[in-house]
Protein backbone atom coordinates (compact mmCIF):
# COMPACT_ATOMS: atom_id res chain seq x y z
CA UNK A 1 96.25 106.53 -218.82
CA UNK A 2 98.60 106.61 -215.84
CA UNK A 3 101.07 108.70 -217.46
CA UNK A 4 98.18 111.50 -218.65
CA UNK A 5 97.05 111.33 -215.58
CA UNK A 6 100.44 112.40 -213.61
CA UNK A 7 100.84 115.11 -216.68
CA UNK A 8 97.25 116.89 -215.69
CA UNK A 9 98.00 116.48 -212.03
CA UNK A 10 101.36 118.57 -212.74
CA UNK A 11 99.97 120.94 -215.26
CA UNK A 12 97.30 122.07 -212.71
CA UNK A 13 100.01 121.84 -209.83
CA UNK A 14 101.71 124.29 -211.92
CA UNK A 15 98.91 126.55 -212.50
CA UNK A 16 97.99 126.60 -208.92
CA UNK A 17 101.41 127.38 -207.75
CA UNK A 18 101.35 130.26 -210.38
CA UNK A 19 98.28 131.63 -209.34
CA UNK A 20 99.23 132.03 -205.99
CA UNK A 21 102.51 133.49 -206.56
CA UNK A 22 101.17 135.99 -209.11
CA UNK A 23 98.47 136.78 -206.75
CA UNK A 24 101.16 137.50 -203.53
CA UNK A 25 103.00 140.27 -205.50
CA UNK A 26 102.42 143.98 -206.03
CA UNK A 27 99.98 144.77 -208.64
CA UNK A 28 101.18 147.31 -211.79
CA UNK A 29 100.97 150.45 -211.09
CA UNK A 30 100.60 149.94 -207.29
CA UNK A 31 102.74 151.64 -204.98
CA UNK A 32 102.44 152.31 -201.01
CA UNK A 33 99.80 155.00 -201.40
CA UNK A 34 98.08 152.58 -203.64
CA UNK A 35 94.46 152.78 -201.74
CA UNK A 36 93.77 149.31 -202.86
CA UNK A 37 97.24 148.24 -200.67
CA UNK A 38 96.32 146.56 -197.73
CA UNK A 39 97.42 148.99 -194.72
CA UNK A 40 99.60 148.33 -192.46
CA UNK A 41 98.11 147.36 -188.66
CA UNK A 42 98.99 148.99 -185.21
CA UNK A 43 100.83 144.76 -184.33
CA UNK A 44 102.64 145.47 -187.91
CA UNK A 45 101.13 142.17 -189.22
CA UNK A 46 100.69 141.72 -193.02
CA UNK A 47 97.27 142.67 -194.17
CA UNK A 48 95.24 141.30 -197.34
CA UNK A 49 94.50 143.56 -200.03
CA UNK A 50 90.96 145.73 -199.67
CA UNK A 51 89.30 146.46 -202.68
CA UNK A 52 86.81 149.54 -202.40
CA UNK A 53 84.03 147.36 -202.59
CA UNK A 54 85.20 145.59 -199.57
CA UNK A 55 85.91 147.94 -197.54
CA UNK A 56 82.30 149.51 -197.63
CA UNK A 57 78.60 147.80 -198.31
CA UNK A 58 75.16 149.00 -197.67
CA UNK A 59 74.09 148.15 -194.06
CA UNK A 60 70.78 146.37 -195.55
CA UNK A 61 69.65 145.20 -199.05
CA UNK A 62 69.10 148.10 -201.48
CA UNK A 63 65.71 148.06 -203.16
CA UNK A 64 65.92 148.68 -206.96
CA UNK A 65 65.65 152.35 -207.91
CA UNK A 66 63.05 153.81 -207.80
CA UNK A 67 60.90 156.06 -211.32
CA UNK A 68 61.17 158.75 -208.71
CA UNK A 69 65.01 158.20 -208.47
CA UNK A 70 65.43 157.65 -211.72
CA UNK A 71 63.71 160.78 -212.88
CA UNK A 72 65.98 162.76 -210.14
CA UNK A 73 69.27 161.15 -211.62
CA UNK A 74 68.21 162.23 -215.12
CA UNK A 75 67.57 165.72 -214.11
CA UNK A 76 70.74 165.97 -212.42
CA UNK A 77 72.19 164.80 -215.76
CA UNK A 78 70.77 167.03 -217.79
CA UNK A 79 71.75 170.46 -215.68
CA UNK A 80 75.14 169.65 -215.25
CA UNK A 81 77.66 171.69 -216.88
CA UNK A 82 80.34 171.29 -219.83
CA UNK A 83 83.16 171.99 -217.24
CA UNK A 84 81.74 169.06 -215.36
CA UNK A 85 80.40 171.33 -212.53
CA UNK A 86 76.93 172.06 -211.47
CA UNK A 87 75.83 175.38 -210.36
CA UNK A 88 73.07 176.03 -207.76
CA UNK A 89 70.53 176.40 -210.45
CA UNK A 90 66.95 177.82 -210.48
CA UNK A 91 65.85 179.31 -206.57
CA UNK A 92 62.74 180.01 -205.60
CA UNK A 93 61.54 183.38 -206.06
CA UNK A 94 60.56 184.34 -202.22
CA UNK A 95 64.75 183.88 -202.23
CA UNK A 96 64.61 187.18 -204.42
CA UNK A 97 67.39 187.90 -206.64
CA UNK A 98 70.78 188.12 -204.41
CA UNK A 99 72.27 185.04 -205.73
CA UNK A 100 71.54 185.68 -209.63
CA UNK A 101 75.00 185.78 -210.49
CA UNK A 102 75.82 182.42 -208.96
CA UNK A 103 72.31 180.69 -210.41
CA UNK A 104 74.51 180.40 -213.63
CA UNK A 105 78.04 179.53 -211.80
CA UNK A 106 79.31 175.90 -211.40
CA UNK A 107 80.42 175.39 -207.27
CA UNK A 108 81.79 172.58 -205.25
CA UNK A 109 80.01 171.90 -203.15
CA UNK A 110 76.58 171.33 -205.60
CA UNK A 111 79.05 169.19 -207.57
CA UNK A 112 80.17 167.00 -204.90
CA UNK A 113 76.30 166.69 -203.84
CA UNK A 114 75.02 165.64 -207.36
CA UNK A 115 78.34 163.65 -208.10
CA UNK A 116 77.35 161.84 -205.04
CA UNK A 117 73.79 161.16 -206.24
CA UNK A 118 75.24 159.61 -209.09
CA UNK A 119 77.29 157.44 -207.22
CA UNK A 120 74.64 156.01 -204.94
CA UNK A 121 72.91 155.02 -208.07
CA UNK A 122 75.37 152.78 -208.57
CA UNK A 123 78.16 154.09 -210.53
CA UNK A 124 81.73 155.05 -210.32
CA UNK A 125 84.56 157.08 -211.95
CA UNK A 126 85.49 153.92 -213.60
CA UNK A 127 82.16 151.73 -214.27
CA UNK A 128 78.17 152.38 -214.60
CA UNK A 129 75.66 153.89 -216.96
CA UNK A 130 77.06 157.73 -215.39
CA UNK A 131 80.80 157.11 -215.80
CA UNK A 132 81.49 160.03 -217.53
CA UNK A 133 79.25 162.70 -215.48
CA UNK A 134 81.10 161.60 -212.15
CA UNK A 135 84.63 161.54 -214.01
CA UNK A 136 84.06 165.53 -214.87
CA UNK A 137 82.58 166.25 -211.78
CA UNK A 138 85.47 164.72 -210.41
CA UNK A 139 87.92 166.28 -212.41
CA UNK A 140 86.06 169.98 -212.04
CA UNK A 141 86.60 169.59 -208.39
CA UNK A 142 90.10 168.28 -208.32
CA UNK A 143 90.82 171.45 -210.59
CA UNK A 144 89.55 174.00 -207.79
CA UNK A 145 91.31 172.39 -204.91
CA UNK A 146 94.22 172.82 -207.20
CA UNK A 147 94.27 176.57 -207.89
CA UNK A 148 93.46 176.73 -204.23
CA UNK A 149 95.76 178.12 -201.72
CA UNK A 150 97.52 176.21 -199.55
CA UNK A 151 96.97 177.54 -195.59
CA UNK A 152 93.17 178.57 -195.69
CA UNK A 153 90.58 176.35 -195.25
CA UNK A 154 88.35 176.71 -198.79
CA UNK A 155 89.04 175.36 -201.89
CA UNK A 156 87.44 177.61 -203.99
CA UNK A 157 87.47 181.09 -205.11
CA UNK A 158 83.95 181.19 -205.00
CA UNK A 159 82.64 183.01 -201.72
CA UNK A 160 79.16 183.64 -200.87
CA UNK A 161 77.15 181.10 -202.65
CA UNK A 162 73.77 179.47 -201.13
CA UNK A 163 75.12 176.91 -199.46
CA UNK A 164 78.17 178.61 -197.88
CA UNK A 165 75.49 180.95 -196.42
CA UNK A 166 73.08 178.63 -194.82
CA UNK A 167 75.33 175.71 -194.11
CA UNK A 168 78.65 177.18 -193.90
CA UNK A 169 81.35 179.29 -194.71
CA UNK A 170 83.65 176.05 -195.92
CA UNK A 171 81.19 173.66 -196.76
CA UNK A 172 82.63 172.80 -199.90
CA UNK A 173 86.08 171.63 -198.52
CA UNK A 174 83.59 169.07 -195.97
CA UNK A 175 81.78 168.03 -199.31
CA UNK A 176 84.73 167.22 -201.19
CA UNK A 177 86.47 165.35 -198.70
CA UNK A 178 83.32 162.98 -198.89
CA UNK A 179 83.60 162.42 -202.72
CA UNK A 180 87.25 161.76 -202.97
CA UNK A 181 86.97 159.34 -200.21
CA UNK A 182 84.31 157.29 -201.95
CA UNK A 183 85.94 157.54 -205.50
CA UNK A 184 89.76 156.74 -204.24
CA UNK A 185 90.68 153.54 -206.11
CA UNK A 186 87.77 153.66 -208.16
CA UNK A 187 88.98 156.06 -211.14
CA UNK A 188 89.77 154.73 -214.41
CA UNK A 189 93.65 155.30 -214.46
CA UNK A 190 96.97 155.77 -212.37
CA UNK A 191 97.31 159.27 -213.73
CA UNK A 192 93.55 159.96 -212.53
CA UNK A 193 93.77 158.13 -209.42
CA UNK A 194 96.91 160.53 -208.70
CA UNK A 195 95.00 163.33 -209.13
CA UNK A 196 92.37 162.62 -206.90
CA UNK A 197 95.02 161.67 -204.40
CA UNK A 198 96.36 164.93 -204.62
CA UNK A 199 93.69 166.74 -204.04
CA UNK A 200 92.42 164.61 -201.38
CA UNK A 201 95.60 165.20 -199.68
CA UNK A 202 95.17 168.89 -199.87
CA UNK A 203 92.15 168.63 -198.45
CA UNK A 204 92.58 166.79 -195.87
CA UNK A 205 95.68 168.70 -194.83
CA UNK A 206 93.33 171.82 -195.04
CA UNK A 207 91.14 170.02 -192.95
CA UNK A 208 93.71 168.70 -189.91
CA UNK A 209 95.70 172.09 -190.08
CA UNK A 210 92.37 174.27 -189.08
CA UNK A 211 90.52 172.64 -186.77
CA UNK A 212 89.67 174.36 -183.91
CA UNK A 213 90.78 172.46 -180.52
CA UNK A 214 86.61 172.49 -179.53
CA UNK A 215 86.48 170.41 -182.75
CA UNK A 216 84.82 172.95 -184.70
CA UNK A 217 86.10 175.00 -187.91
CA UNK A 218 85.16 178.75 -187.57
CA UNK A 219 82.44 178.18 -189.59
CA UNK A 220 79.85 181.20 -189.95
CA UNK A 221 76.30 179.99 -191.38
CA UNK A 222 72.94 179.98 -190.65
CA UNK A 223 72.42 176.07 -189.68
CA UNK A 224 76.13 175.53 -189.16
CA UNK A 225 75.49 172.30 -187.36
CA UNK A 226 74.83 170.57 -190.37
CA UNK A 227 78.72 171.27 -191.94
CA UNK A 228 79.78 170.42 -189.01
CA UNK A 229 78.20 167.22 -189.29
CA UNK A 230 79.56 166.57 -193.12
CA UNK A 231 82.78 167.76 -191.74
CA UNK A 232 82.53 164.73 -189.35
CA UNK A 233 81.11 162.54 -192.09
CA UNK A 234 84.26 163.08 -194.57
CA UNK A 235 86.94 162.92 -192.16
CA UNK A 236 85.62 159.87 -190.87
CA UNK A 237 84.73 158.74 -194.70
CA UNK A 238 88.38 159.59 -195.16
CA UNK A 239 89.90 156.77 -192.63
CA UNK A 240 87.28 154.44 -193.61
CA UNK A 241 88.79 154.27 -197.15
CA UNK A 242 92.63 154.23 -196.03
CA UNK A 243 93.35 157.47 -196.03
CA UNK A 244 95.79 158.48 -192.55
CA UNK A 245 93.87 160.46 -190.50
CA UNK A 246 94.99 162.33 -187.56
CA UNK A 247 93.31 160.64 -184.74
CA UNK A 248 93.46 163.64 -182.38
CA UNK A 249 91.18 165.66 -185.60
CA UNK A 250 88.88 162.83 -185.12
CA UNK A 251 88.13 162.38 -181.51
CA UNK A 252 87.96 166.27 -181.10
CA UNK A 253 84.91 165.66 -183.98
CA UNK A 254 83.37 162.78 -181.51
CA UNK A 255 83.60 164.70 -178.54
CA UNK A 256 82.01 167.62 -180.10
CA UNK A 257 79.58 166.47 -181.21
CA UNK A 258 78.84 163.95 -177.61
CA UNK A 259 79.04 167.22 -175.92
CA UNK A 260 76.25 168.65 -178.62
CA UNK A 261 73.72 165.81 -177.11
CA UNK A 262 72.64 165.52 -173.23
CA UNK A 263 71.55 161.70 -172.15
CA UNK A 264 70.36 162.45 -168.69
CA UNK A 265 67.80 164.81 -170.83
CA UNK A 266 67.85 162.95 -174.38
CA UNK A 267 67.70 166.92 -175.09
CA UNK A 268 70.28 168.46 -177.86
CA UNK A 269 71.77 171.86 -178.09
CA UNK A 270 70.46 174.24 -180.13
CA UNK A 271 74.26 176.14 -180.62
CA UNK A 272 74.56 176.49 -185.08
CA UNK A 273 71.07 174.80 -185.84
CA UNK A 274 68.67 178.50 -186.09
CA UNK A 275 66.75 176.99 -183.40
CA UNK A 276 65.04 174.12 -185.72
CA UNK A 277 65.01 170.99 -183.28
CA UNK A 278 65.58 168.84 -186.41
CA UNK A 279 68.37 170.14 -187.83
CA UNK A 280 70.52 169.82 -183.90
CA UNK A 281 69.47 166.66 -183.86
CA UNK A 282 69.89 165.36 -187.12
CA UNK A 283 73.06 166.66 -187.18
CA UNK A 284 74.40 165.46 -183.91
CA UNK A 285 73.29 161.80 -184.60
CA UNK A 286 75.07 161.83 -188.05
CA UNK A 287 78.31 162.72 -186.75
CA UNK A 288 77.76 160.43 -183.82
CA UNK A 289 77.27 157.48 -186.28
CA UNK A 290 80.18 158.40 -188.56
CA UNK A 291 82.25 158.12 -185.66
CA UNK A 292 81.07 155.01 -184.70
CA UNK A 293 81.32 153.79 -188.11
CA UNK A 294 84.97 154.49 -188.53
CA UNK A 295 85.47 153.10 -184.43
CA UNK A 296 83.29 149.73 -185.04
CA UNK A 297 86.23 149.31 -188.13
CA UNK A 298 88.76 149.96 -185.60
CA UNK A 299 87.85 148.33 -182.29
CA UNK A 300 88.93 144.65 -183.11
CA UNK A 301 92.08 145.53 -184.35
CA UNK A 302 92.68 147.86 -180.71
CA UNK A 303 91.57 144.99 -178.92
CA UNK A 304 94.06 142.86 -180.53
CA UNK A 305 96.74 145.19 -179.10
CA UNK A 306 95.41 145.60 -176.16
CA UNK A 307 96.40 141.83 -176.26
CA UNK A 308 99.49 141.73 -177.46
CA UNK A 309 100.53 145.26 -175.62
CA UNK A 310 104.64 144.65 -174.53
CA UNK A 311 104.35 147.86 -172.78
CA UNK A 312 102.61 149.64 -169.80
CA UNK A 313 102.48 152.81 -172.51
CA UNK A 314 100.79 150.45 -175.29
CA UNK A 315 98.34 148.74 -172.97
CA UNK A 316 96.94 152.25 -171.32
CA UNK A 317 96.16 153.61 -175.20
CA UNK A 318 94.52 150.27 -176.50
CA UNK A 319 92.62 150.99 -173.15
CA UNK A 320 91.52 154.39 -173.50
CA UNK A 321 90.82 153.94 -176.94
CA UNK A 322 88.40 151.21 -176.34
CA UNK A 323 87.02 153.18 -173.73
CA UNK A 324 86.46 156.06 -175.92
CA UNK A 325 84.67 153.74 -177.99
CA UNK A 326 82.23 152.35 -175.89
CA UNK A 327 81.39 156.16 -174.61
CA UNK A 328 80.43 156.98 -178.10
CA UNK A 329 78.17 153.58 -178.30
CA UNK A 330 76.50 154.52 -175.73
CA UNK A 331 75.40 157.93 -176.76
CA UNK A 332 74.76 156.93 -180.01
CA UNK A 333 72.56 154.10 -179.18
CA UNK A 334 70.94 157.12 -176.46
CA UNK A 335 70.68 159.87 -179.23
CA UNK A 336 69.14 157.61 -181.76
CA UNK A 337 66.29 156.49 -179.33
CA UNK A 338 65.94 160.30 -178.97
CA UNK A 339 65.40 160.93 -182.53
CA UNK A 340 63.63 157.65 -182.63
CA UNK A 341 60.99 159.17 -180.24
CA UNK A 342 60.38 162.00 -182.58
CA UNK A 343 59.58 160.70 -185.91
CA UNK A 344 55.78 160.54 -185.33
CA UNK A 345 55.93 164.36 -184.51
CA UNK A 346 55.17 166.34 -187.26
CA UNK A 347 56.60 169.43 -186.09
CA UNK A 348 59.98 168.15 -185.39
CA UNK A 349 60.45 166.52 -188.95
CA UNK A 350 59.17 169.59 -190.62
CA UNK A 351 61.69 171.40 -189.35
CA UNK A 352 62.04 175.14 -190.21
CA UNK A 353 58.20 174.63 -191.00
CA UNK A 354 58.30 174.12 -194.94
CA UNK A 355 60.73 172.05 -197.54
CA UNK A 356 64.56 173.48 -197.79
CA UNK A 357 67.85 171.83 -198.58
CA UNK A 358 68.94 171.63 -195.05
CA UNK A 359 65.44 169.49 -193.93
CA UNK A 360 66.69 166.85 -196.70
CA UNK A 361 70.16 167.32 -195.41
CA UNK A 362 68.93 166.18 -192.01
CA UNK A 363 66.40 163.47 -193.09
CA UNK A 364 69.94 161.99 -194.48
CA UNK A 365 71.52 162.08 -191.48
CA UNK A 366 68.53 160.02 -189.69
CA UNK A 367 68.23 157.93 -192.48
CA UNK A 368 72.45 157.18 -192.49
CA UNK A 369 72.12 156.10 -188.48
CA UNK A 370 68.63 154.61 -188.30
CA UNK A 371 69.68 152.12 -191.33
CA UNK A 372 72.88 151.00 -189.08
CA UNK A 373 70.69 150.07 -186.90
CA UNK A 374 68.18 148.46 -189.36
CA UNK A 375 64.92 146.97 -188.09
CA UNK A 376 61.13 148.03 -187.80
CA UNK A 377 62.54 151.84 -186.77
CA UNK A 378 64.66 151.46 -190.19
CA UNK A 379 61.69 150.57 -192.12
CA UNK A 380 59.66 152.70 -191.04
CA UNK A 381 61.23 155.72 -191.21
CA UNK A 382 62.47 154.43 -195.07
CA UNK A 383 59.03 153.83 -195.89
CA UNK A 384 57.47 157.24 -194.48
CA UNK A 385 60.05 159.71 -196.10
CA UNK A 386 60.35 157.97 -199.42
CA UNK A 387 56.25 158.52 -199.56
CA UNK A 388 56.72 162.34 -198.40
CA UNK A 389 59.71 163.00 -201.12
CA UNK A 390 58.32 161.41 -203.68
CA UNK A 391 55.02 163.64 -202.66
CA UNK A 392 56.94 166.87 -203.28
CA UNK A 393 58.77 166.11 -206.29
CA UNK A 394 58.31 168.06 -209.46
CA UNK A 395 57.18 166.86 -212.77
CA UNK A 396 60.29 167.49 -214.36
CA UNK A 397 62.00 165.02 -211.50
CA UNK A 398 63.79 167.57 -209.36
CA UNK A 399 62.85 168.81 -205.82
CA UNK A 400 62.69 172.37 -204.98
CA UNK A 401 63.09 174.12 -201.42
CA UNK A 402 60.94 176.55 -200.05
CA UNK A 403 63.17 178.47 -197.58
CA UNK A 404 67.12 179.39 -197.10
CA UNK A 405 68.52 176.48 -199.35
CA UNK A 406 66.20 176.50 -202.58
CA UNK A 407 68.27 175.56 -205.28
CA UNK A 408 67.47 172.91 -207.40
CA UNK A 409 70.78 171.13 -207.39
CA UNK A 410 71.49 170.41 -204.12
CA UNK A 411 67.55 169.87 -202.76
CA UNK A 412 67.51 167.23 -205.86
CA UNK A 413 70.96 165.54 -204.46
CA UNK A 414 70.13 166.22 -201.12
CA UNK A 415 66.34 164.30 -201.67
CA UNK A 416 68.32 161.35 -203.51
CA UNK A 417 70.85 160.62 -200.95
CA UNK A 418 67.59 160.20 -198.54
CA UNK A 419 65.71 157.83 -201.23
CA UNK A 420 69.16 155.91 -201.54
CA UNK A 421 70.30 155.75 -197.89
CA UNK A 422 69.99 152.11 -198.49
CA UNK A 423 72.99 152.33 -200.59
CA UNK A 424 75.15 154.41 -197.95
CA UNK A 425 78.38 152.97 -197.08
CA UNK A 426 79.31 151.68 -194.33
CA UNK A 427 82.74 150.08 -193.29
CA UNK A 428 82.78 145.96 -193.02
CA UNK A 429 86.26 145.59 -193.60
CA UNK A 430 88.31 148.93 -193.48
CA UNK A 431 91.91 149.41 -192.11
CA UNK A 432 92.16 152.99 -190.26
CA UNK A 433 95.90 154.31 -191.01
CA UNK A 434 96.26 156.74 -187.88
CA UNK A 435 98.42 159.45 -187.29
């Protein structure tokens, strides 16, 4: 018995020992830029490894989904196209018939939106019941930013579509920063993963390499506000998955869009919105949140140098940082009461006065910031838009807008981000590489 014993007690020593080990080394296949590689911290301390889903988790419980969602996801499904694309599909006819030889034509940045969609219902590049939709949008998108040119800031060849109109001249390039950040180390394969990393990096290098020193992009558009808010959301997207982000790109984003929003007045400017109250401050919040987002993952870790600074030089940027930080707190928490004030008025959430892509576009960015926050304002707000989408939506399951941005692929993403903003990521444990 005593001698079975002592064997057991060494087998499981063994296996214990093994386990460890095994678990301390370098996975195959991973390499430095391997996104699932713990990154390395402004002390230079070893990190653990982050797997996607760690790094990001809904701020509250998600309820299950919805018939209304699910009748939204299947007619995304069912419109997209063999090259894995989607195109803006069917407008509605007070648009008239400028666009008619785009209706057909798959784009970016519907792609990204829909591919999105898909993801917030709770699949991946690599797992879920839509696998193989997101893989080929993925893969359609990866193939545009690669027959892109290298200097300019769009990906595509494609030039005057809907949304480059009415949100902005490089919209796409904002909306596919957003998907490969929340599909990095989630495709199926090394050889997959590689491409999205190239692409990403184009992107991104697009991205840091024409930004204005105001922040802003040159964008031309009719509510131009709102890219510049997804420009903020996938930059800041970007460093919340690992990806090394140029820290001076991302503070000019904060402290345009802080200038965008006045707290003496709780007032916000009307410069790229077309005048629609909603759409300024919709926009303004989101990118005020995704900086916080991104900051929130990144204050401990500052604060940690600030303690361990060895030098007057390291002290004073741990400082300012931190300072920085708590600026953009306190407007945030400002702007949000703002918008917060304005839910009950009817006027304000209707926006340009009737249903359109960029109203759903800014009931996400409410939705994205008031969630955060969570609470009665959260629930409310959750409750009371769910009930006025689900109002509007057409038999077939799509959603259809009634002014600038009617097509049915991106007001049908667009309205299923909003039902699923409990599902939005948000950082819990990310590691921001800076540069």
């Amino acid at each position: 018995m005593r001698k079975t014993a002592t064997i057991l007690v060494v087998i499981f020593w063994v296996i214990f020992h093994l386990g460890i080990c095994s678990a301390s080394q370098t996975g195959p296949g991973q390499s430095e830029k391997d996104p699932n590689v713990a990154l390395a911290p402004l002390t230079g301390a070893a990190r653990p490894v982050l797997s996607p889903v760690e790094r990001w988790a809904p701020a509250v419980k998600p309820k299950p989904l919805s018939e209304n969602v699910t009748r939204g996801i299947r007619w995304l499904i069912e419109h997209q196209h063999p090259q894995g694309g989607w195109s803006q599909g069917e407008e509605s006819p007070t648009m008239g018939n400028s666009l008619d030889h785009l209706k057909d034509k798959p784009n970016v940045a519907d792609t990204c939106a829909a591919a999105l969609a898909l993801i917030r219902s709770g699949s991946a590049p690599n797992s879920g019941p839509y696998v193989q939709n997101i893989l080929s949008a993925v893969k359609f998108v990866c193939s545009e930013v690669r027959e892109s040119d290298a200097n300019s800031l769009f990906i595509t060849k494609l030039r005057d579509s809907r949304l480059q109109m009415k949100l902005g001249t490089y919209i796409d390039t904002f909306m596919a920063s957003i998907l490969f950040a929340e599909v990095t180390g989630k495709m199926p394969d090394a050889q997959s993963e590689k491409m999205v990393e190239d692409a990403f990096n184009k992107v991104m290098d697009k991205i840091e390499s024409n930004q204005h020193p105001d922040g802003t992009f040159g964008e031309t558009g009719w509510a131009s506000t709102l890219s510049q808010s997804m420009a903020s959301k996938g930059i800041n997207r970007a460093a919340q998955s690992g990806k090394k982000v140029s820290e001076q790109v991302r503070s000019r984003l904060e402290a345009n869009a802080r200038g965008k929003y006045n707290r003496s007045s709780g007032k916000f400017s009307p410069e790229g919105s077309a005048s629609v109250e909603l759409y300024a401050g919709a926009a303004t919040l989101g990118a005020i949140q995704d900086s916080e987002n991104t900051n929130a993952a990144m204050r401990k870790e500052v604060q940690q140098k600030l303690a361990t600074a060895k030098t007057p030089a390291e002290q004073a940027e741990a400082k300012q940082l931190l300072n920085r930080f708590e600026e953009n707190t306190g407007d945030l928490q400002s702007a949000r009461k703002a918008i917060i004030s304005r839910l009950d008025d009817k006027q304000f959430i209707a926006g340009f006065g009737s249903n359109g892509g960029e109203e759903f576009l800014s009931y996400m960015n409410i939705g994205e910031s008031l969630v955060v926050k969570g609470g009665e304002d959260w629930t409310k707000w959750d409750k009371e838009i769910t009930a006025n989408l689900n109002h509007i939506q057409n038999k077939d399951g799509s959603w259809t807008g009634h002014h600038c941005i009617t097509g049915r692929t991106f007001c049908t993403s667009a309205a299923l981000l909003v039902l699923m903003t409990d599902r939005a990521p948000v950082p819990v444990a990310a590691k921001i590489q800076r540069r």
